[in-house]
PDB file of N, CA and C in Angstrom:
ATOM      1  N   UNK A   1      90.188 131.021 103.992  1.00  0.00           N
ATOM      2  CA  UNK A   1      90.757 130.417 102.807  1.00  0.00           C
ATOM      3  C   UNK A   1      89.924 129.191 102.405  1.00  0.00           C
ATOM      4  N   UNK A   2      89.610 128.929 100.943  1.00  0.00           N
ATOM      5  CA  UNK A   2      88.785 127.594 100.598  1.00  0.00           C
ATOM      6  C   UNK A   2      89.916 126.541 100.560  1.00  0.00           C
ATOM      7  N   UNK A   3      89.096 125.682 101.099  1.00  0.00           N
ATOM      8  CA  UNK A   3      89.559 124.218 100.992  1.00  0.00           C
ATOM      9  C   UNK A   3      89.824 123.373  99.965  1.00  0.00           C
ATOM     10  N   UNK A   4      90.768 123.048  99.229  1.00  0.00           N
ATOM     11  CA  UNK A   4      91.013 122.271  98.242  1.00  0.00           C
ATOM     12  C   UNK A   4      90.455 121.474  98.083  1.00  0.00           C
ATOM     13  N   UNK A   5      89.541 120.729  97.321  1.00  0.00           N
ATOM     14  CA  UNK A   5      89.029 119.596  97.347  1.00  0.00           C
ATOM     15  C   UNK A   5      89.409 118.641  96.698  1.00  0.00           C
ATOM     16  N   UNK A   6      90.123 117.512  97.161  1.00  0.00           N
ATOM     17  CA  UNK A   6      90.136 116.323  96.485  1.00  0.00           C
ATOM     18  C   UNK A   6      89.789 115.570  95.289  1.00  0.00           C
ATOM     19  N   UNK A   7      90.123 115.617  93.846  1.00  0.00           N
ATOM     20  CA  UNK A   7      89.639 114.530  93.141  1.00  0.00           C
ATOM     21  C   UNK A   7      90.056 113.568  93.100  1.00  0.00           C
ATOM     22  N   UNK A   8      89.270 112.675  92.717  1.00  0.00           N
ATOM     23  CA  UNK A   8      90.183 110.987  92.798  1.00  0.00           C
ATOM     24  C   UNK A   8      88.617 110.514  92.637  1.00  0.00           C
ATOM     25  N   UNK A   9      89.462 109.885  91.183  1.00  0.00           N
ATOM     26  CA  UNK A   9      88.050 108.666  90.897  1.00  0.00           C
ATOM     27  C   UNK A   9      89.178 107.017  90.424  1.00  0.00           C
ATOM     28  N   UNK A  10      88.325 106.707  90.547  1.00  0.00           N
ATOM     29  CA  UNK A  10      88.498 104.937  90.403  1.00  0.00           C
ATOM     30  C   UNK A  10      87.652 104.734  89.062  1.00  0.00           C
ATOM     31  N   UNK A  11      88.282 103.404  88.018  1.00  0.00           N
ATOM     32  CA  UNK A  11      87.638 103.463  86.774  1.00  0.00           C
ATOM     33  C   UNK A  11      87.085 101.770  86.984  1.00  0.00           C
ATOM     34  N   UNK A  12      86.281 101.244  87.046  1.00  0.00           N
ATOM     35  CA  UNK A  12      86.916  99.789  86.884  1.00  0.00           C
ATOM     36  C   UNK A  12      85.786  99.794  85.049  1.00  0.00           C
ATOM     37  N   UNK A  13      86.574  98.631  84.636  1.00  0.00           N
ATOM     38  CA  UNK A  13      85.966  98.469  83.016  1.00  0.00           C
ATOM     39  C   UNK A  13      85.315  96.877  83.653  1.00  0.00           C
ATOM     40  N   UNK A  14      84.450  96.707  83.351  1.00  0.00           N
ATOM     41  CA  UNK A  14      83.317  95.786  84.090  1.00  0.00           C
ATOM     42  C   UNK A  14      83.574  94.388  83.333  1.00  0.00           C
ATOM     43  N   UNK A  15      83.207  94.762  82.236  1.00  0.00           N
ATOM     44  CA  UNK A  15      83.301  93.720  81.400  1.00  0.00           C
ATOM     45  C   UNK A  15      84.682  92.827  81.469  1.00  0.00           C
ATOM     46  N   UNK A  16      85.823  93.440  81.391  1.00  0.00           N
ATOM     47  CA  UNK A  16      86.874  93.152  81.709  1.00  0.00           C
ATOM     48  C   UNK A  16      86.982  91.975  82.815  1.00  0.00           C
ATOM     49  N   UNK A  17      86.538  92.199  83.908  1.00  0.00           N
ATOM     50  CA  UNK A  17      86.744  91.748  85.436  1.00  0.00           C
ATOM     51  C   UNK A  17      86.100  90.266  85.185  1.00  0.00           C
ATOM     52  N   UNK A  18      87.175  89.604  86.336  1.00  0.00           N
ATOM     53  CA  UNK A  18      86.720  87.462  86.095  1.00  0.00           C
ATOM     54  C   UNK A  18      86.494  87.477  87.462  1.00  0.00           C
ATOM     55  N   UNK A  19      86.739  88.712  88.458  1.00  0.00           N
ATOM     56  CA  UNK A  19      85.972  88.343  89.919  1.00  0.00           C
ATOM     57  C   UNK A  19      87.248  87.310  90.724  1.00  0.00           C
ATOM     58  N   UNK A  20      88.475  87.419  90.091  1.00  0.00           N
ATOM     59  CA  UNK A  20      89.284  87.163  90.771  1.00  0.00           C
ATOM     60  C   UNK A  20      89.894  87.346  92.341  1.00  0.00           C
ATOM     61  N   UNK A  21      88.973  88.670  92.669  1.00  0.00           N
ATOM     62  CA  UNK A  21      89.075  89.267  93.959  1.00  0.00           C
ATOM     63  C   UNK A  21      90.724  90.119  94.425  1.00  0.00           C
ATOM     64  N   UNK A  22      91.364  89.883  93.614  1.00  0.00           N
ATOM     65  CA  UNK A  22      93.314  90.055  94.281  1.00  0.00           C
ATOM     66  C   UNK A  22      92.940  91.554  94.583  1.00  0.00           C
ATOM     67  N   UNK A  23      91.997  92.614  93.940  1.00  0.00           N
ATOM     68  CA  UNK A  23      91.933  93.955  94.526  1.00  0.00           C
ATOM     69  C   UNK A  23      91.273  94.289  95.227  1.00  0.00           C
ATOM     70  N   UNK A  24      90.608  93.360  96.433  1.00  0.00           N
ATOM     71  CA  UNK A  24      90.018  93.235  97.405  1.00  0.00           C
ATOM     72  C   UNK A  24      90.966  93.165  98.333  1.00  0.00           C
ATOM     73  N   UNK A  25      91.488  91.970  98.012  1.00  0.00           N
ATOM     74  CA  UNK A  25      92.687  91.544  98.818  1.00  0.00           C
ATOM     75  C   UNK A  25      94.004  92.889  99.391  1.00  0.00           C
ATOM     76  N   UNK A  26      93.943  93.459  97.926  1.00  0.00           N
ATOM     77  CA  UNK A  26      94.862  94.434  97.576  1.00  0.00           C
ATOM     78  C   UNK A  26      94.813  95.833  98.812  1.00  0.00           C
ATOM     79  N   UNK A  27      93.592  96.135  98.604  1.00  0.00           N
ATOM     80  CA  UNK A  27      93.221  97.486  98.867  1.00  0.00           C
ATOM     81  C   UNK A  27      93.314  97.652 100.721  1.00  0.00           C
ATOM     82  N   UNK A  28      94.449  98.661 100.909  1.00  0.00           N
ATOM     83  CA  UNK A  28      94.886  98.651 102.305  1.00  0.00           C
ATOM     84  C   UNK A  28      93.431  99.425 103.320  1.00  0.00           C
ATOM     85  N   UNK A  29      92.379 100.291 101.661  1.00  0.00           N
ATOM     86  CA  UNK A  29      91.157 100.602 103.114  1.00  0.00           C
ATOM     87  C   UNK A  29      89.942  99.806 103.183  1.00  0.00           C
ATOM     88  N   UNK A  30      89.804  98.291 102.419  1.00  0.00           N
ATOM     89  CA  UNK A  30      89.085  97.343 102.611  1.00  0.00           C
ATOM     90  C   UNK A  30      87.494  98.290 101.551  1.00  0.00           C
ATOM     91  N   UNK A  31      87.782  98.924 100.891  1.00  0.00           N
ATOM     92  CA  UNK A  31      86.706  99.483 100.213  1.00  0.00           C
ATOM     93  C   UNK A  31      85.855  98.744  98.772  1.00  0.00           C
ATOM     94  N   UNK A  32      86.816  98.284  98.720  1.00  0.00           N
ATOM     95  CA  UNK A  32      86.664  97.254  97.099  1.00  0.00           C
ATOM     96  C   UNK A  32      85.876  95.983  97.119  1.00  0.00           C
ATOM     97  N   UNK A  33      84.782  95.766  96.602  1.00  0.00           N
ATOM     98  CA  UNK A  33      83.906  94.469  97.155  1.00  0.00           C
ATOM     99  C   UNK A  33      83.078  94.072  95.500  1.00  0.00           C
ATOM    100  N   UNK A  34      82.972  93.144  95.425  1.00  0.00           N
ATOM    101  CA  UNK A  34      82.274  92.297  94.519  1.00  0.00           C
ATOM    102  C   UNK A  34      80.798  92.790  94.183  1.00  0.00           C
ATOM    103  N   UNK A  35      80.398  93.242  92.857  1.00  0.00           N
ATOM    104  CA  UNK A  35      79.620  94.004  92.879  1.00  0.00           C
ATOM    105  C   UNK A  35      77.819  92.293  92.819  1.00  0.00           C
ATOM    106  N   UNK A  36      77.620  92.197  93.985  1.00  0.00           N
ATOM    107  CA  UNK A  36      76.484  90.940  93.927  1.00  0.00           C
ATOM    108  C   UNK A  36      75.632  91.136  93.004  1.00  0.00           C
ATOM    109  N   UNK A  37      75.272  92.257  93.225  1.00  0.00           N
ATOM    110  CA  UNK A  37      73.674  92.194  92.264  1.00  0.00           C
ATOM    111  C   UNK A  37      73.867  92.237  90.918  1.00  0.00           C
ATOM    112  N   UNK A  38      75.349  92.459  90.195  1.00  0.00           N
ATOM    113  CA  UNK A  38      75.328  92.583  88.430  1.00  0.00           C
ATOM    114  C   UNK A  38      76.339  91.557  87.917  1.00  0.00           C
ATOM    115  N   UNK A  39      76.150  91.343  86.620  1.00  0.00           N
ATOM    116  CA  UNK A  39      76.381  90.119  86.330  1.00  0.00           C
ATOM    117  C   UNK A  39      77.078  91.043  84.730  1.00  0.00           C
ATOM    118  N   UNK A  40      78.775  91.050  84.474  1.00  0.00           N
ATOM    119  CA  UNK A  40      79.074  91.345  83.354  1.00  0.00           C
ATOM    120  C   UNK A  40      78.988  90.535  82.071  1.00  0.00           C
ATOM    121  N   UNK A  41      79.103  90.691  81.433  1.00  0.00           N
ATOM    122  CA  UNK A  41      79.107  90.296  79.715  1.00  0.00           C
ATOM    123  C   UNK A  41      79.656  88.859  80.146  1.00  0.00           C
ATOM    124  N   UNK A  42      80.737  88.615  80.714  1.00  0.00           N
ATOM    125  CA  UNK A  42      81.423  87.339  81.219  1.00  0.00           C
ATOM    126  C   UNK A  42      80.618  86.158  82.314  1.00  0.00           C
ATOM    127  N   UNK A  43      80.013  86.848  82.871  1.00  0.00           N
ATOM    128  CA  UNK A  43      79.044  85.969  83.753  1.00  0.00           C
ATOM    129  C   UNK A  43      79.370  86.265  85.052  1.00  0.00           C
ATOM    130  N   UNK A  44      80.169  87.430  85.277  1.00  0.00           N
ATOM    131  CA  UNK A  44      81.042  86.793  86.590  1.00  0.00           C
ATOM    132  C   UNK A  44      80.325  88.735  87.303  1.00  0.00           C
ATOM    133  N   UNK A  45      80.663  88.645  88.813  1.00  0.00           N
ATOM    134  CA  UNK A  45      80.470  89.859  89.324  1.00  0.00           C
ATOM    135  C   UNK A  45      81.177  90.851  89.588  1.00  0.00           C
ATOM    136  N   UNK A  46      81.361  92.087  88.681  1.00  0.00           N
ATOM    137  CA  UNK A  46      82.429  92.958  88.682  1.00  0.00           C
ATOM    138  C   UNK A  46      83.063  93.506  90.256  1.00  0.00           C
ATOM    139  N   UNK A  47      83.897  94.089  89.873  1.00  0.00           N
ATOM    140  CA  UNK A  47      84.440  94.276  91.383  1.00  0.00           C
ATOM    141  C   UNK A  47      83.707  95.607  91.200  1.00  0.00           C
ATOM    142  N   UNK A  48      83.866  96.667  92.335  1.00  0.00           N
ATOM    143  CA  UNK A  48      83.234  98.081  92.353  1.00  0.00           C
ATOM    144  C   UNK A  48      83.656  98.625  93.401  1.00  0.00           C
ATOM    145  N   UNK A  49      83.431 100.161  94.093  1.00  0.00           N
ATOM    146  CA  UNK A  49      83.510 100.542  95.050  1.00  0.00           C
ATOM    147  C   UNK A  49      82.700 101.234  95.572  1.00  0.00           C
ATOM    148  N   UNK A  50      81.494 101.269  96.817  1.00  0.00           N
ATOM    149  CA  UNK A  50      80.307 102.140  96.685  1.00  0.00           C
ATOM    150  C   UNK A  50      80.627 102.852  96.678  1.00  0.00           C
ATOM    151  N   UNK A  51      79.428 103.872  96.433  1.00  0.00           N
ATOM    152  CA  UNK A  51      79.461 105.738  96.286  1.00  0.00           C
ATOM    153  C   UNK A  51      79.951 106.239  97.518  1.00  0.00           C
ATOM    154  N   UNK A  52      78.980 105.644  98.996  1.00  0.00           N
ATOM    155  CA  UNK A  52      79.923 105.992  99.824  1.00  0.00           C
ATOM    156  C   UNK A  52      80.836 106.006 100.442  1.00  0.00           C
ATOM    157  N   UNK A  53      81.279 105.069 100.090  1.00  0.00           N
ATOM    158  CA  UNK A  53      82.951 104.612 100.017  1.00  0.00           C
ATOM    159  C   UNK A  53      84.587 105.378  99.746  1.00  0.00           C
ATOM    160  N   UNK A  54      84.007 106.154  98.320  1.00  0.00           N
ATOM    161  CA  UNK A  54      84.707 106.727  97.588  1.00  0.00           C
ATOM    162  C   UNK A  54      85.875 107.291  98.234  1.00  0.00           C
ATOM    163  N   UNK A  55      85.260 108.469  99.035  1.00  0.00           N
ATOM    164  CA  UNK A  55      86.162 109.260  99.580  1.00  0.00           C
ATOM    165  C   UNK A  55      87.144 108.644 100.901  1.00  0.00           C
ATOM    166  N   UNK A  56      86.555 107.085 101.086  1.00  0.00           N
ATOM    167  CA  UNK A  56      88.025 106.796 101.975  1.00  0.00           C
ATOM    168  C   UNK A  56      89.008 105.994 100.969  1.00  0.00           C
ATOM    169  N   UNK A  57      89.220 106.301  99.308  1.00  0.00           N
ATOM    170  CA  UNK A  57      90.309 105.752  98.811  1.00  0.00           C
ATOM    171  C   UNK A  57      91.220 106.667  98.929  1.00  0.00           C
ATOM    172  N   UNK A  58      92.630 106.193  99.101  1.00  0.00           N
ATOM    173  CA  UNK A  58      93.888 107.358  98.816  1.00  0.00           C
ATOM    174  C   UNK A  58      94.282 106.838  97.819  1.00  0.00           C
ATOM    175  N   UNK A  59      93.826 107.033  96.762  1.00  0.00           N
ATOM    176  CA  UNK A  59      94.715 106.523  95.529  1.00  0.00           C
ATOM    177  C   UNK A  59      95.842 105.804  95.855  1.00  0.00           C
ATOM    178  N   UNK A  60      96.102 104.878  96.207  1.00  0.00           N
ATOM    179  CA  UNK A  60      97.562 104.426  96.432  1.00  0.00           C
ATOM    180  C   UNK A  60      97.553 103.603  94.978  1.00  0.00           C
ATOM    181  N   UNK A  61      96.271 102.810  94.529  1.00  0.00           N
ATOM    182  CA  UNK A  61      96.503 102.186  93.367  1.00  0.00           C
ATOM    183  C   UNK A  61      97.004 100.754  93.251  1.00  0.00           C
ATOM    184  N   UNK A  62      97.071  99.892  94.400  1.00  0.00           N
ATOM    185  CA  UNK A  62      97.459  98.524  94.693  1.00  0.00           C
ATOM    186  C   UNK A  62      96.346  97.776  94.190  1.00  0.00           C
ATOM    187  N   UNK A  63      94.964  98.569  93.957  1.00  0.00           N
ATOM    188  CA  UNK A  63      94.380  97.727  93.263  1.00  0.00           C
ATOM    189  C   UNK A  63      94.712  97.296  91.946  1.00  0.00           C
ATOM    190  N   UNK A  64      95.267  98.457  91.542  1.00  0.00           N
ATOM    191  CA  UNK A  64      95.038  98.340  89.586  1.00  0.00           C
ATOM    192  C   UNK A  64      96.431  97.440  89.521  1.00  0.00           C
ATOM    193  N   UNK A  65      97.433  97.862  90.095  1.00  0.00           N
ATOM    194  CA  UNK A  65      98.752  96.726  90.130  1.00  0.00           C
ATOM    195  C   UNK A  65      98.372  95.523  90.254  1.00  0.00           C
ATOM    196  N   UNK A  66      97.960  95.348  91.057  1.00  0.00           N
ATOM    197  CA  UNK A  66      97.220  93.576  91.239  1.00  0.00           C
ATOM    198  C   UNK A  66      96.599  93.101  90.487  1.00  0.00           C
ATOM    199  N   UNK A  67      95.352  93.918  89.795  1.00  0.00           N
ATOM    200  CA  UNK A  67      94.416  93.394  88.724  1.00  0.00           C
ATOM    201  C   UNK A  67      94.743  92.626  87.843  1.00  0.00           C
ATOM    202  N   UNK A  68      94.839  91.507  87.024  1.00  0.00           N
ATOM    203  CA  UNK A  68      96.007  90.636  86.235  1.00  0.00           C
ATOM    204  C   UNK A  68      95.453  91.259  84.596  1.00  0.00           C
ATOM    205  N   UNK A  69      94.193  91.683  85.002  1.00  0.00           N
ATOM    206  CA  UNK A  69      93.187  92.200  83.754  1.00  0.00           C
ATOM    207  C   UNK A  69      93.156  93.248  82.937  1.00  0.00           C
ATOM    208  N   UNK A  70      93.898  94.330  83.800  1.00  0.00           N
ATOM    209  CA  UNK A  70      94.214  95.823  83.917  1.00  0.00           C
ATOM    210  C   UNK A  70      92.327  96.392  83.900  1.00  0.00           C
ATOM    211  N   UNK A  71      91.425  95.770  84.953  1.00  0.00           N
ATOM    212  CA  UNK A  71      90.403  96.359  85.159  1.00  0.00           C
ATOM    213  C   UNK A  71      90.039  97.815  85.485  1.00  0.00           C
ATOM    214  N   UNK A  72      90.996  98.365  86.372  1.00  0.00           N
ATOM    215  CA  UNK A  72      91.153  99.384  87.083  1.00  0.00           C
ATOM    216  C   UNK A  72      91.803 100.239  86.788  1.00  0.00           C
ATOM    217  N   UNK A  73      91.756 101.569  86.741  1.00  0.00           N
ATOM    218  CA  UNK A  73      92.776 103.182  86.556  1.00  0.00           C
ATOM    219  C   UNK A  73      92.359 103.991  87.876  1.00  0.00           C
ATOM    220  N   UNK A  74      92.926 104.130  88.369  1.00  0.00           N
ATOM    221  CA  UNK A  74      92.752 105.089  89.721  1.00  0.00           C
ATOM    222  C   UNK A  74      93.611 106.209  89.364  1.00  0.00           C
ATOM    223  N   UNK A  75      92.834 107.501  89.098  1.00  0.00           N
ATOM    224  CA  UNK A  75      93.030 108.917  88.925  1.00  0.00           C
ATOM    225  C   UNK A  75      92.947 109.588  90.098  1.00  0.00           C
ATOM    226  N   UNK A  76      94.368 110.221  90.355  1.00  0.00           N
ATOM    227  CA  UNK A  76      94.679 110.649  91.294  1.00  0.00           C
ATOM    228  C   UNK A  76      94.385 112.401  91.580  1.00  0.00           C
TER     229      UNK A  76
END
């Protein structure tokens, strides 16, 4: 039998983000980190999640609740 595969993506809107960090804080698998090397429209460093990262989110979505910005949509 094939294996179902999982979708689940994470959206963050970049520009949006003040680098507040609360969905760092938020995120129960520690995946969510300050993106250093880019610098949004605002000046500040978007949040992100690496590529290889991805697949340890469970959508739970405590990031995007927290966000004060509504940076984030996590599609489950």
């Amino acid at each position: 039998m094939m294996e179902m595969m999982r979708l689940k993506q994470v959206i963050f809107n970049e520009n949006l983000c003040k680098s507040c960090e609360l969905c760092v804080e938020a995120c129960p698998r520690h995946i969510i980190e300050m993106d250093k090397d880019k610098l949004n429209i605002k000046g500040y460093h978007p949040a992100m999640i690496k590529e290889e990262n991805i697949e340890k989110c469970i959508s739970c979505g405590f990031c995007a609740i927290m966000c004060p910005d509504t940076v984030i949509t996590v599609i489950k």
